[in-house]
N, C-alpha and C. Protein backbone atom coordinates (compact mmCIF):
# COMPACT_ATOMS: atom_id res chain seq x y z
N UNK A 1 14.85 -95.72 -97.41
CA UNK A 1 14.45 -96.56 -98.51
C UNK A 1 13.75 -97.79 -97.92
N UNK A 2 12.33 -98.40 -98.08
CA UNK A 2 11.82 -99.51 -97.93
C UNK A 2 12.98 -100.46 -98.15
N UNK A 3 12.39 -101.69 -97.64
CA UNK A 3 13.12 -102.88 -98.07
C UNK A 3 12.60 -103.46 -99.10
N UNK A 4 11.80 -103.38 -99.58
CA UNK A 4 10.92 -103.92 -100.84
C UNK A 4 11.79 -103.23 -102.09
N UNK A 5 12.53 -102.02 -101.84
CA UNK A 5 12.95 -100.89 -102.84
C UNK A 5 14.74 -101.45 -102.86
N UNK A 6 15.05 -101.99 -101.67
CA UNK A 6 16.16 -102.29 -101.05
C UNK A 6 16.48 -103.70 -102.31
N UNK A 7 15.32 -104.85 -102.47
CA UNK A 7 15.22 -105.64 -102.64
C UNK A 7 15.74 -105.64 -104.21
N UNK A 8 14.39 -104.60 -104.78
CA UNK A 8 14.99 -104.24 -105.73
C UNK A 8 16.41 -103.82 -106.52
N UNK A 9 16.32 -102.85 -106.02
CA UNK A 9 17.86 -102.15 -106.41
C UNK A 9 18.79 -103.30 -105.92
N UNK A 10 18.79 -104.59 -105.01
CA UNK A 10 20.11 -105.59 -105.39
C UNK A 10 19.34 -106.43 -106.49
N UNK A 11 18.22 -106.83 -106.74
CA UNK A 11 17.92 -107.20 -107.86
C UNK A 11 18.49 -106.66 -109.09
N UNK A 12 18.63 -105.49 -109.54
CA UNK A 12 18.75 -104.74 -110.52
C UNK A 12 20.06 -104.88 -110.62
N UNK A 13 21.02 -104.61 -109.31
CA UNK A 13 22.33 -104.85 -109.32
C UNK A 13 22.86 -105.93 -109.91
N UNK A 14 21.91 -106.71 -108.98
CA UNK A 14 22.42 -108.33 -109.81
C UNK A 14 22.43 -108.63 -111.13
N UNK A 15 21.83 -108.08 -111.84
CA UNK A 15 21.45 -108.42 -113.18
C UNK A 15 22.65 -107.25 -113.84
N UNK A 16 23.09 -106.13 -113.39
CA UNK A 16 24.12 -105.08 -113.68
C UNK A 16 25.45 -106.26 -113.60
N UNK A 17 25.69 -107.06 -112.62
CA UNK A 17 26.72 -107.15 -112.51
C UNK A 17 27.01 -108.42 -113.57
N UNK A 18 26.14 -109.31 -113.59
CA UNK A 18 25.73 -110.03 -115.12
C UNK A 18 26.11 -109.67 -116.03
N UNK A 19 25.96 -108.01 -116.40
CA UNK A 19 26.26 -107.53 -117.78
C UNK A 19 27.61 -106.79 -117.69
N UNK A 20 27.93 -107.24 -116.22
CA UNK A 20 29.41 -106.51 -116.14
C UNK A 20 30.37 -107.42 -116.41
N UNK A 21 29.88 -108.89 -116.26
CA UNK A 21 30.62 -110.28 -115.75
C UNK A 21 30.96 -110.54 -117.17
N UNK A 22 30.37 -110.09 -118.40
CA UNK A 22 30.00 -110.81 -120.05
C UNK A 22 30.39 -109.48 -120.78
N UNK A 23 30.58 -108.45 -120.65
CA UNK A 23 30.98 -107.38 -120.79
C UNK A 23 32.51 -106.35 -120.56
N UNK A 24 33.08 -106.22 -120.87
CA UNK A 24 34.21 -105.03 -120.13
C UNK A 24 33.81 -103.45 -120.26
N UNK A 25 32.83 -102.94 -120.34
CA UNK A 25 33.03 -101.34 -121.09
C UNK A 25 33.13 -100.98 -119.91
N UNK A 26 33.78 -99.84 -119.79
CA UNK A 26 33.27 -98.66 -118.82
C UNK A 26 32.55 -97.83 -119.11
N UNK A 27 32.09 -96.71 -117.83
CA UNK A 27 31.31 -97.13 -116.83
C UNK A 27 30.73 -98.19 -116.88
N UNK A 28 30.42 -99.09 -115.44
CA UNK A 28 30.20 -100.61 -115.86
C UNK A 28 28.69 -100.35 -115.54
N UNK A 29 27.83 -101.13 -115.84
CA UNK A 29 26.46 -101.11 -115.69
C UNK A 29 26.16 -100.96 -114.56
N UNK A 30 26.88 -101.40 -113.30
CA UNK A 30 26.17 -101.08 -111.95
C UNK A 30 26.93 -99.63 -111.63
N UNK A 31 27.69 -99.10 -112.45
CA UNK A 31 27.87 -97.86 -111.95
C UNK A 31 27.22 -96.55 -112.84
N UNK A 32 26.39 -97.01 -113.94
CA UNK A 32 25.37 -96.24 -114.99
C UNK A 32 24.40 -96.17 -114.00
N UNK A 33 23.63 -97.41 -113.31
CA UNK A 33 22.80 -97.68 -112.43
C UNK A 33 22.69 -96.79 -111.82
N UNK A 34 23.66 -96.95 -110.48
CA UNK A 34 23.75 -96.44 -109.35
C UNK A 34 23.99 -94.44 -110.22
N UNK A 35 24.48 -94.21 -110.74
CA UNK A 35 24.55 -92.72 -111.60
C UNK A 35 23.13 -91.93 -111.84
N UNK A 36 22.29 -92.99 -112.57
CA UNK A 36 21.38 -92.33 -113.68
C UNK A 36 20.38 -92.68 -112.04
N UNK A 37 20.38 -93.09 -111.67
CA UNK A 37 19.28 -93.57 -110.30
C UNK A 37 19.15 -92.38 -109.44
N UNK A 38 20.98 -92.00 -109.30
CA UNK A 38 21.04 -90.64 -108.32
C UNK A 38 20.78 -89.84 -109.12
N UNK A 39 21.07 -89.23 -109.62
CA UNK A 39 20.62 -88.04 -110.71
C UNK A 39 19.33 -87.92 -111.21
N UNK A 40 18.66 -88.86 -111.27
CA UNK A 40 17.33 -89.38 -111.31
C UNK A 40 16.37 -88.82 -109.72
N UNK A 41 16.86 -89.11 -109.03
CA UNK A 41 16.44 -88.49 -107.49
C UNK A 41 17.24 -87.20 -107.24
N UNK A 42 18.02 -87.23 -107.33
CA UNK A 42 18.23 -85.53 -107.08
C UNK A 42 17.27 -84.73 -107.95
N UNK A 43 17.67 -85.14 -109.02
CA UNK A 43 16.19 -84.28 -109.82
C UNK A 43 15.45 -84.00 -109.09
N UNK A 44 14.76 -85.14 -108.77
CA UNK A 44 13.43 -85.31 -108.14
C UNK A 44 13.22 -84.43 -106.66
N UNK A 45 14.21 -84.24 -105.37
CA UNK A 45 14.78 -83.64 -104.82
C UNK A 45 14.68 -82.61 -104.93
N UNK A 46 15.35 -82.25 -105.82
CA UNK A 46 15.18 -80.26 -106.05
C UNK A 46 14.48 -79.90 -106.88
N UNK A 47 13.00 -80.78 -107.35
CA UNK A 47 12.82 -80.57 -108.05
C UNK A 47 11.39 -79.18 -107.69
N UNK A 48 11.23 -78.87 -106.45
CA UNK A 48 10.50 -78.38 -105.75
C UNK A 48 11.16 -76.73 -104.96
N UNK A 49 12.54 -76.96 -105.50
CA UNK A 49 13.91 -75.74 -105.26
C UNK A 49 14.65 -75.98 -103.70
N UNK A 50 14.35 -77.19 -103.27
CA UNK A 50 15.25 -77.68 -101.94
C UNK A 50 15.17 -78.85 -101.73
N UNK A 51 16.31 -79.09 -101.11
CA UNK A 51 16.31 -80.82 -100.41
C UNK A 51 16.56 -80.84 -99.15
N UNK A 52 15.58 -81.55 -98.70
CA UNK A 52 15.55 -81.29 -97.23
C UNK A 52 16.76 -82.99 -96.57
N UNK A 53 16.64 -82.54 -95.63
CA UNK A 53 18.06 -83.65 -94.81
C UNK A 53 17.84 -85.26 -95.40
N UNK A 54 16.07 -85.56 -94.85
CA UNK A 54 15.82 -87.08 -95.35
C UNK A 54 15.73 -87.32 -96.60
N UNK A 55 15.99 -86.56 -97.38
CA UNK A 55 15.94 -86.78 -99.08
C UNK A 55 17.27 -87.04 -99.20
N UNK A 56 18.31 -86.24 -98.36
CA UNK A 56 19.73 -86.22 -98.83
C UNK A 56 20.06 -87.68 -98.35
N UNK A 57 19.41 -88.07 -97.30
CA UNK A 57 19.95 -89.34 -96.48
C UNK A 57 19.51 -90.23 -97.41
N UNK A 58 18.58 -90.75 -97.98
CA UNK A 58 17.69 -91.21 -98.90
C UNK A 58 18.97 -91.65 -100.48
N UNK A 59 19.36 -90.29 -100.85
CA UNK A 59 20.27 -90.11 -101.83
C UNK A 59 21.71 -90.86 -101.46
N UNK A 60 22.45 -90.47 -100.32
CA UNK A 60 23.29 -90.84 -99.60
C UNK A 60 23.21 -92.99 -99.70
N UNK A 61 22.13 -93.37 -99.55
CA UNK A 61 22.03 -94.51 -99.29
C UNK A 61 22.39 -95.11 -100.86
N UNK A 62 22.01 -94.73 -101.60
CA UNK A 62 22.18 -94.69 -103.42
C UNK A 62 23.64 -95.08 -103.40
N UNK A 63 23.94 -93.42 -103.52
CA UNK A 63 25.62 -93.47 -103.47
C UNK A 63 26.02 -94.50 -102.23
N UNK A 64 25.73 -94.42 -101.95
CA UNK A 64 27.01 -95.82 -100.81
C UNK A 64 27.60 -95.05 -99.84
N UNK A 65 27.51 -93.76 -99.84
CA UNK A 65 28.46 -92.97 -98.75
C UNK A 65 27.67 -91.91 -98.05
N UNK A 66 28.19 -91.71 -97.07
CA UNK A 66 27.00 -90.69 -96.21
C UNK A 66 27.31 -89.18 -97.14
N UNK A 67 26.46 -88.45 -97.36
CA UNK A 67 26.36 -87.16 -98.16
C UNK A 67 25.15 -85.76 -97.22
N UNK A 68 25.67 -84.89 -96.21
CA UNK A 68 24.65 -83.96 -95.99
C UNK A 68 23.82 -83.55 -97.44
N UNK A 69 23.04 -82.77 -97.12
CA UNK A 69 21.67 -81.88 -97.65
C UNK A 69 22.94 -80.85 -98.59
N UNK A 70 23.86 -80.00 -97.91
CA UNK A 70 24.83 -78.99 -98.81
C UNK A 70 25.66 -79.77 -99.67
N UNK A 71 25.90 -81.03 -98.89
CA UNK A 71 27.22 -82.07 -100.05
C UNK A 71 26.24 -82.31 -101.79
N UNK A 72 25.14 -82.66 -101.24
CA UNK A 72 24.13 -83.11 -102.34
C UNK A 72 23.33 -82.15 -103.00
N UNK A 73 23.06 -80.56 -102.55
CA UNK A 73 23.28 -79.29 -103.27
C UNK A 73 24.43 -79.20 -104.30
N UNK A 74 25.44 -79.12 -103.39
CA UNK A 74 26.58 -78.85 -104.13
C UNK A 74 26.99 -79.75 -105.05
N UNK A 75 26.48 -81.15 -105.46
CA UNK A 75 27.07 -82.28 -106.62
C UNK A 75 25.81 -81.92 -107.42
N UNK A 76 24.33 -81.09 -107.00
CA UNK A 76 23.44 -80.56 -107.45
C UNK A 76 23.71 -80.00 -108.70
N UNK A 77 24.18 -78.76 -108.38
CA UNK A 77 25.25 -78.02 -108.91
C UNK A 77 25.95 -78.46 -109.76
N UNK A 78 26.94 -79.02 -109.68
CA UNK A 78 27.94 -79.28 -110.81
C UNK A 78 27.10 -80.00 -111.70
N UNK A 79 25.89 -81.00 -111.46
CA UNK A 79 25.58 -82.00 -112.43
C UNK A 79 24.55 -80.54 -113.24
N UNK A 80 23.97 -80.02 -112.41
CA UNK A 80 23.49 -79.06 -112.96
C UNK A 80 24.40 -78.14 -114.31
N UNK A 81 25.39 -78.19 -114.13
CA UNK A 81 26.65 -77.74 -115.31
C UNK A 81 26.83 -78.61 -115.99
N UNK A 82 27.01 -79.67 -116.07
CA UNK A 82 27.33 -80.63 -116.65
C UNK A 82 26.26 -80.89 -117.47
N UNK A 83 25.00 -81.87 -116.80
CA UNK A 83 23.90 -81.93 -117.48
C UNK A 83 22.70 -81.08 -117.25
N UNK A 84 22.83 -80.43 -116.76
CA UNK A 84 21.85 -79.38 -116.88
C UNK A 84 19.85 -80.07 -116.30
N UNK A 85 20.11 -80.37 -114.75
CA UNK A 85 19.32 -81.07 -114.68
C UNK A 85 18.30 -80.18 -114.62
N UNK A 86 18.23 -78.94 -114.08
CA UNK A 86 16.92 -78.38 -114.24
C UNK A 86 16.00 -77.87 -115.29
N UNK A 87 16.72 -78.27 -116.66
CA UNK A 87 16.42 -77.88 -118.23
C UNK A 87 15.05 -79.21 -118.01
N UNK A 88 14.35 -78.93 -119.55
CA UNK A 88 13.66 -79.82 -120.27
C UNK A 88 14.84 -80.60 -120.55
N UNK A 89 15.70 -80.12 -121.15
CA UNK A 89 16.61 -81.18 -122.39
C UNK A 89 17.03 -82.14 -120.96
N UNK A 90 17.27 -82.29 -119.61
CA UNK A 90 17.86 -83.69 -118.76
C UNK A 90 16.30 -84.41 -118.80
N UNK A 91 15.08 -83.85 -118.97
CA UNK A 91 14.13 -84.87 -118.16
C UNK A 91 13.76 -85.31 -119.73
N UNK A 92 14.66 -85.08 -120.71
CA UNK A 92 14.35 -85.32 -122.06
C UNK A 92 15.66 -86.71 -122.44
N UNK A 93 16.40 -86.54 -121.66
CA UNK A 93 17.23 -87.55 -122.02
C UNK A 93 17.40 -88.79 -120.97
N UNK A 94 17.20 -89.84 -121.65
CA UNK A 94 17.28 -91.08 -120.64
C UNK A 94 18.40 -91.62 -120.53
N UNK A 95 18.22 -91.59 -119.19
CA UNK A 95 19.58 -92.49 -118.23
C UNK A 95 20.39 -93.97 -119.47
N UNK A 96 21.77 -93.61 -119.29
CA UNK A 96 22.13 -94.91 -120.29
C UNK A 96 22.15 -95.88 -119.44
N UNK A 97 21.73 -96.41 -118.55
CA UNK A 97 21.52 -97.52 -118.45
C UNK A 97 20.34 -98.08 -118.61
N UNK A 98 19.51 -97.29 -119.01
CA UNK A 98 17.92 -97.73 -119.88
C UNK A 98 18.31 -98.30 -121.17
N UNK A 99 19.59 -97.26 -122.10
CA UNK A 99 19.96 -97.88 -123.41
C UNK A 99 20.42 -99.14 -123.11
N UNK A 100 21.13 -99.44 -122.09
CA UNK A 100 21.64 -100.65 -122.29
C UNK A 100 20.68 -101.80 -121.46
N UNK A 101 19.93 -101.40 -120.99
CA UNK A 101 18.81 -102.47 -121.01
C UNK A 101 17.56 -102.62 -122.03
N UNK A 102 17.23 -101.92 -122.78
CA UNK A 102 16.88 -101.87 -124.28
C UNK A 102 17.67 -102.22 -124.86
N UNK A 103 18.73 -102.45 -125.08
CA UNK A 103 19.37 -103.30 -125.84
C UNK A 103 19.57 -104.98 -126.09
N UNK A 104 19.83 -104.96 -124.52
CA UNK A 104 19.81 -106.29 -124.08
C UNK A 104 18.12 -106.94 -124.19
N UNK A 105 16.97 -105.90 -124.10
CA UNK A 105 15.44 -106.76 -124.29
C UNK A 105 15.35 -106.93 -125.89
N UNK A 106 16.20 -105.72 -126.74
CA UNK A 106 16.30 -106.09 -128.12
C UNK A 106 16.96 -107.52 -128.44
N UNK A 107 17.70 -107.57 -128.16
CA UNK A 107 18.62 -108.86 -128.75
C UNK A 107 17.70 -110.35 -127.73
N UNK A 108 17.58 -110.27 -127.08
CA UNK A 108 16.89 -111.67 -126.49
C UNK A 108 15.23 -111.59 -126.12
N UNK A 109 14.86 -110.82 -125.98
CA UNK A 109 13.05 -110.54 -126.08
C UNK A 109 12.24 -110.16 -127.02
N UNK A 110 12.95 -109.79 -127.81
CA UNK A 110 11.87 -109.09 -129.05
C UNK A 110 11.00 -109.98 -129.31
N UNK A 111 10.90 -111.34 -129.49
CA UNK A 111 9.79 -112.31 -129.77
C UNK A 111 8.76 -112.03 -129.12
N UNK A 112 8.80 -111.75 -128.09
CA UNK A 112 7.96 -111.78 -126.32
C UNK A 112 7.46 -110.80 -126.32
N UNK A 113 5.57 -110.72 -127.08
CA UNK A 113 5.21 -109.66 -126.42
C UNK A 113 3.97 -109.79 -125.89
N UNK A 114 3.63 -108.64 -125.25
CA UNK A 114 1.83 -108.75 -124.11
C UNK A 114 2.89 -108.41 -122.98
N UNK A 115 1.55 -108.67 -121.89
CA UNK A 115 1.20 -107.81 -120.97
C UNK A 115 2.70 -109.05 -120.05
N UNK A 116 2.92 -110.47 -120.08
CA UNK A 116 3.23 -111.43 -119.74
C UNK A 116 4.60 -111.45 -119.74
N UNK A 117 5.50 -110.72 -121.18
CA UNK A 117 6.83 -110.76 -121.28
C UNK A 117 7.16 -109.95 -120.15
N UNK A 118 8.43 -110.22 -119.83
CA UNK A 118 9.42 -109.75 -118.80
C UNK A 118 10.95 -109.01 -119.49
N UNK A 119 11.10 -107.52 -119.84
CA UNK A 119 11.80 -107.12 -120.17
C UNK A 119 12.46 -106.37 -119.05
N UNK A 120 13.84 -106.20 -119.44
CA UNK A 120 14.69 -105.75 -118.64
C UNK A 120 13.98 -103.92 -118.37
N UNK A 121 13.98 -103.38 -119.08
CA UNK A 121 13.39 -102.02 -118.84
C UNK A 121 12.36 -101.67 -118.19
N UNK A 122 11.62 -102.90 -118.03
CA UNK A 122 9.85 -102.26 -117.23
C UNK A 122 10.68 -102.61 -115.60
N UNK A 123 11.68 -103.78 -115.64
CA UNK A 123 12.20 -103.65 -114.09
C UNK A 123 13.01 -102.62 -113.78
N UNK A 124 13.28 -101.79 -114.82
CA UNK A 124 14.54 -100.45 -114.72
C UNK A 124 13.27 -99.53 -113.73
N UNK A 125 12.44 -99.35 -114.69
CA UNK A 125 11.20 -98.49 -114.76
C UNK A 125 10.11 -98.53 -113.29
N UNK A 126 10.24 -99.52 -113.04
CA UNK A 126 9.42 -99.83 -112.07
C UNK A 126 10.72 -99.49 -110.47
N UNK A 127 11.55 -99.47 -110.47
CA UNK A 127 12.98 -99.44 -109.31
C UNK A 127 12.63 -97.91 -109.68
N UNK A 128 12.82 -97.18 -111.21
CA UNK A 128 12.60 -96.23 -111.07
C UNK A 128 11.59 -95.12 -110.02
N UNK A 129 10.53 -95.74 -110.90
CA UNK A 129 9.46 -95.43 -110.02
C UNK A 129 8.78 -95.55 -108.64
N UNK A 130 9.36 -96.63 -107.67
CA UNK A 130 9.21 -96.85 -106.62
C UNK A 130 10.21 -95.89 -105.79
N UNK A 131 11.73 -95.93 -106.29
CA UNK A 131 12.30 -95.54 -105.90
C UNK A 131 12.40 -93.72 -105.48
N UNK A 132 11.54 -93.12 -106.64
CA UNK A 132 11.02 -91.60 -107.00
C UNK A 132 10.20 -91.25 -105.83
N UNK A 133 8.72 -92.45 -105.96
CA UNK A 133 7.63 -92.29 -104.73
C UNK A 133 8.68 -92.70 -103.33
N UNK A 134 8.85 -93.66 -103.19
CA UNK A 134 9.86 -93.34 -101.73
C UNK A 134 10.51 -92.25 -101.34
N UNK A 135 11.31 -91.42 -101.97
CA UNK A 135 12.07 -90.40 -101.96
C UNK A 135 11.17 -89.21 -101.44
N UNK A 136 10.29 -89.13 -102.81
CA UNK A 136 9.23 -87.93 -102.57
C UNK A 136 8.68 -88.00 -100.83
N UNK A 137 7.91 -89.49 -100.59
CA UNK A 137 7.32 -89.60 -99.27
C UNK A 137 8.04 -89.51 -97.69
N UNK A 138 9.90 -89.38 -98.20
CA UNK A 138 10.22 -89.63 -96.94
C UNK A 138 10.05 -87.99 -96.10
N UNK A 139 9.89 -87.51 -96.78
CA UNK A 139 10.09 -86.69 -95.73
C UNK A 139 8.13 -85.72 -95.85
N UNK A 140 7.38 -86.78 -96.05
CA UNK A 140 5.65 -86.39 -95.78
C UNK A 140 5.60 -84.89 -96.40
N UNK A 141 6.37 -84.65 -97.07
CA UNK A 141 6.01 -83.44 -98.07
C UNK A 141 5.97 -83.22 -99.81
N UNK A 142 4.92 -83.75 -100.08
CA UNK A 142 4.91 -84.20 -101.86
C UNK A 142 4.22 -82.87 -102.19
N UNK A 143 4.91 -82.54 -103.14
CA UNK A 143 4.31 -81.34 -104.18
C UNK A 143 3.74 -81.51 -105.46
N UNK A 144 2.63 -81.08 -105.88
CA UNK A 144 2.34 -81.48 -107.11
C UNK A 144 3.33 -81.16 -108.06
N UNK A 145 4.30 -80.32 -107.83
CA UNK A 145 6.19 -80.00 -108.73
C UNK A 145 6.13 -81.31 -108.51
N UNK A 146 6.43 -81.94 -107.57
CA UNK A 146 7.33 -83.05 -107.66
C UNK A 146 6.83 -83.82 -108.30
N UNK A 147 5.42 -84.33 -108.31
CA UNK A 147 4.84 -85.38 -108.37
C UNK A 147 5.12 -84.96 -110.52
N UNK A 148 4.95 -84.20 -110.73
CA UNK A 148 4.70 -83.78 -112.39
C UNK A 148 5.98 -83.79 -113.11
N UNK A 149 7.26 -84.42 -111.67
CA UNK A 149 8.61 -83.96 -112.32
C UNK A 149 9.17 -85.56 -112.24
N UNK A 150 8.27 -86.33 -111.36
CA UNK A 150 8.44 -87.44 -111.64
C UNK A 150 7.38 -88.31 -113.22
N UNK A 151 6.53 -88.35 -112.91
CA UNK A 151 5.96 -88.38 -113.98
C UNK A 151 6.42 -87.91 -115.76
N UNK A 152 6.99 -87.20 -115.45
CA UNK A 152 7.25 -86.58 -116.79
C UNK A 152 8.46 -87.29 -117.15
N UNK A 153 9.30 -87.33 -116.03
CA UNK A 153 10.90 -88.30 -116.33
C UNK A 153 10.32 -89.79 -116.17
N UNK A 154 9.83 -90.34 -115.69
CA UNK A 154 9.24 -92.09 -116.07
C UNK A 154 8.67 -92.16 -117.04
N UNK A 155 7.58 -90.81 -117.55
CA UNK A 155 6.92 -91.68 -119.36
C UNK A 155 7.80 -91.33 -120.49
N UNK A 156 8.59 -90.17 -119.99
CA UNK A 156 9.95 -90.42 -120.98
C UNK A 156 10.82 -91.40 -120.82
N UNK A 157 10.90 -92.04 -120.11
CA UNK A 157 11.95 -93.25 -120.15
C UNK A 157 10.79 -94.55 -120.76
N UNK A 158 9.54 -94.54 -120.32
CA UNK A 158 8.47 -95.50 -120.96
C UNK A 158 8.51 -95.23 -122.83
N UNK A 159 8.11 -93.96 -122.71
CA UNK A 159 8.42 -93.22 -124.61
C UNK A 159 9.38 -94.04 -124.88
N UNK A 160 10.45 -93.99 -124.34
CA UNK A 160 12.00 -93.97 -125.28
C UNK A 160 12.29 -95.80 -125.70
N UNK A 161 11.70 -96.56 -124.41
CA UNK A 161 12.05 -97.62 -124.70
C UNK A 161 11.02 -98.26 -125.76
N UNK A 162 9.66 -98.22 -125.54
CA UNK A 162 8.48 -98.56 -126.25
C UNK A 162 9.22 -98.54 -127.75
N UNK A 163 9.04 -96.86 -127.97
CA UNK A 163 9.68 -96.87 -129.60
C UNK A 163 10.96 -97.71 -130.15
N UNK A 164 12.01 -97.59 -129.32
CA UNK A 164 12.95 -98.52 -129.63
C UNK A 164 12.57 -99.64 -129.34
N UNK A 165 11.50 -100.58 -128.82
CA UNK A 165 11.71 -101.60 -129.07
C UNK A 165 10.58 -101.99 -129.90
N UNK A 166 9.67 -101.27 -130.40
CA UNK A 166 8.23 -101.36 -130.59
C UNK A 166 8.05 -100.76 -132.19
N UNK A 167 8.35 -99.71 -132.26
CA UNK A 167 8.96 -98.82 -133.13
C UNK A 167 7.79 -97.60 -133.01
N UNK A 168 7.40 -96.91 -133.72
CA UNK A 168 6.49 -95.59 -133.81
C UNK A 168 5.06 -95.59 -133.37
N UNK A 169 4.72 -97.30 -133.93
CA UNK A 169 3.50 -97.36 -133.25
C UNK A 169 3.43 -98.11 -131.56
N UNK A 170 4.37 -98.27 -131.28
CA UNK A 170 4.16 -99.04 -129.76
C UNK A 170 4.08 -100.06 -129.62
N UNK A 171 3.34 -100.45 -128.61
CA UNK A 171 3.15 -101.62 -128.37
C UNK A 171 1.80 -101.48 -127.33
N UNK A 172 0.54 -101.76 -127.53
CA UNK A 172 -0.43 -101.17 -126.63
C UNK A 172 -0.60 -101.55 -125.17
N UNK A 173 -0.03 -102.47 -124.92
CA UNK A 173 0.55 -103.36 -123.44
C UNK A 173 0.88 -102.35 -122.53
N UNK A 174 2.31 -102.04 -123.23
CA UNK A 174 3.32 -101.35 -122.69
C UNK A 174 3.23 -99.80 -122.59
N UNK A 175 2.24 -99.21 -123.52
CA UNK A 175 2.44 -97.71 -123.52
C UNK A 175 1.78 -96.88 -122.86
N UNK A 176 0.50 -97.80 -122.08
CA UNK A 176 -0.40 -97.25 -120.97
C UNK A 176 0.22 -97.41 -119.66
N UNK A 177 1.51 -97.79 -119.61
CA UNK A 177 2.09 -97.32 -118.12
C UNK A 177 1.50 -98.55 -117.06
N UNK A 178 0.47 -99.54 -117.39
CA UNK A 178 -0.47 -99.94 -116.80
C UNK A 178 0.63 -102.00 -116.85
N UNK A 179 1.01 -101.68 -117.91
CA UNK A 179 0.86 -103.52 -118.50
C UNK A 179 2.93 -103.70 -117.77
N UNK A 180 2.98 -103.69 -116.53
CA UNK A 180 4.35 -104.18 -116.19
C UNK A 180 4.25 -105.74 -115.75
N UNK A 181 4.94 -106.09 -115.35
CA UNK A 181 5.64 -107.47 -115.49
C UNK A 181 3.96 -108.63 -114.76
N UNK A 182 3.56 -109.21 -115.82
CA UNK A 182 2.54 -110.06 -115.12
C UNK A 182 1.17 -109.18 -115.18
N UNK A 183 1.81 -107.92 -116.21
CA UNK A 183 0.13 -107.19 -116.75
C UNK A 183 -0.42 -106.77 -115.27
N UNK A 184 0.24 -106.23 -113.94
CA UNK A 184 -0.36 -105.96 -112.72
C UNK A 184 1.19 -104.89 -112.75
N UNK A 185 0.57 -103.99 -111.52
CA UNK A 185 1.48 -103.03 -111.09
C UNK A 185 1.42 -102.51 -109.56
């Protein structure tokens, strides 16, 4: 993982643990995070029908604990039972910790819009997405699978929040993928 990506994800944390500090629910937000992030990259991972060692190490760094290439098959697997990551219906459903950062840009940002506002979701989105291209690049083998399996799971998480916060028609800033924090990307 870059350090720029590093930077991020304690950024993101930080702001998780904010909503953990003002909050009690379980799962706590930095552990939706750290969840929907891995599952989010494993996807991405197998999304080509293997994971090679530096993807697993990559993943491993996520989770907090060292995990081989078979450990991270095999939790493959079960999430694969569980949620069924290799369906349409997982790259159709967004990570809840997107809901709960759409929530939180509902209740204190909705005033704030253009290219200029700073919502909690375009920084979900953007960790997302850096974090996807890192993964894909560590190990210098990108597939156009992969690249179409990332893509497809980031403008569904872009879809999901836009409408909820935007409603049916959008918001034209935000829906070209283009307008993140400071209208630059």
């Amino acid at each position: 993982m870059s350090n720029i990506n590093k930077e991020r994800l304690n950024k993101v944390y930080a702001l998780c643990d904010k909503i953990d500090k003002n909050t009690k629910k379980q799962p706590t937000a930095r552990e939706q995070l750290r969840n929907g992030l891995s599952y989010f990259l494993m996807y991405l991972a197998a999304s080509d029908g293997g994971i090679s060692w530096q993807r697993a190490d990559f993943i491993s760094e996520i989770y907090e604990i060292p995990l081989t290439s078979n450990e991270i098959e095999t939790i493959i697997k079960t999430i694969n039972q569980e949620l069924d990551t290799c369906s349409l219906k997982f790259k159709e459903v967004v990570p809840p910790i997107l809901k709960i950062f759409v929530g939180i840009d509902k209740h204190f940002n909705i005033k704030r819009k253009g290219p200029d506002a700073l919502y909690c979701y375009r920084l979900l989105i953007i960790l997302f997405e850096e974090m996807g291209i890192d993964l894909l690049h560590c190990n210098n083998d990108v597939t156009d699978k992969e690249l179409h399996a990332l893509d497809f799971y980031l403008n569904n998480m872009r879809n999901y929040a836009i409408r909820e916060l935007f409603g049916p028609e959008g918001d034209n800033n935000a829906s070209d993928g283009t307008a993140f924090i400071g209208g630059k990307r």
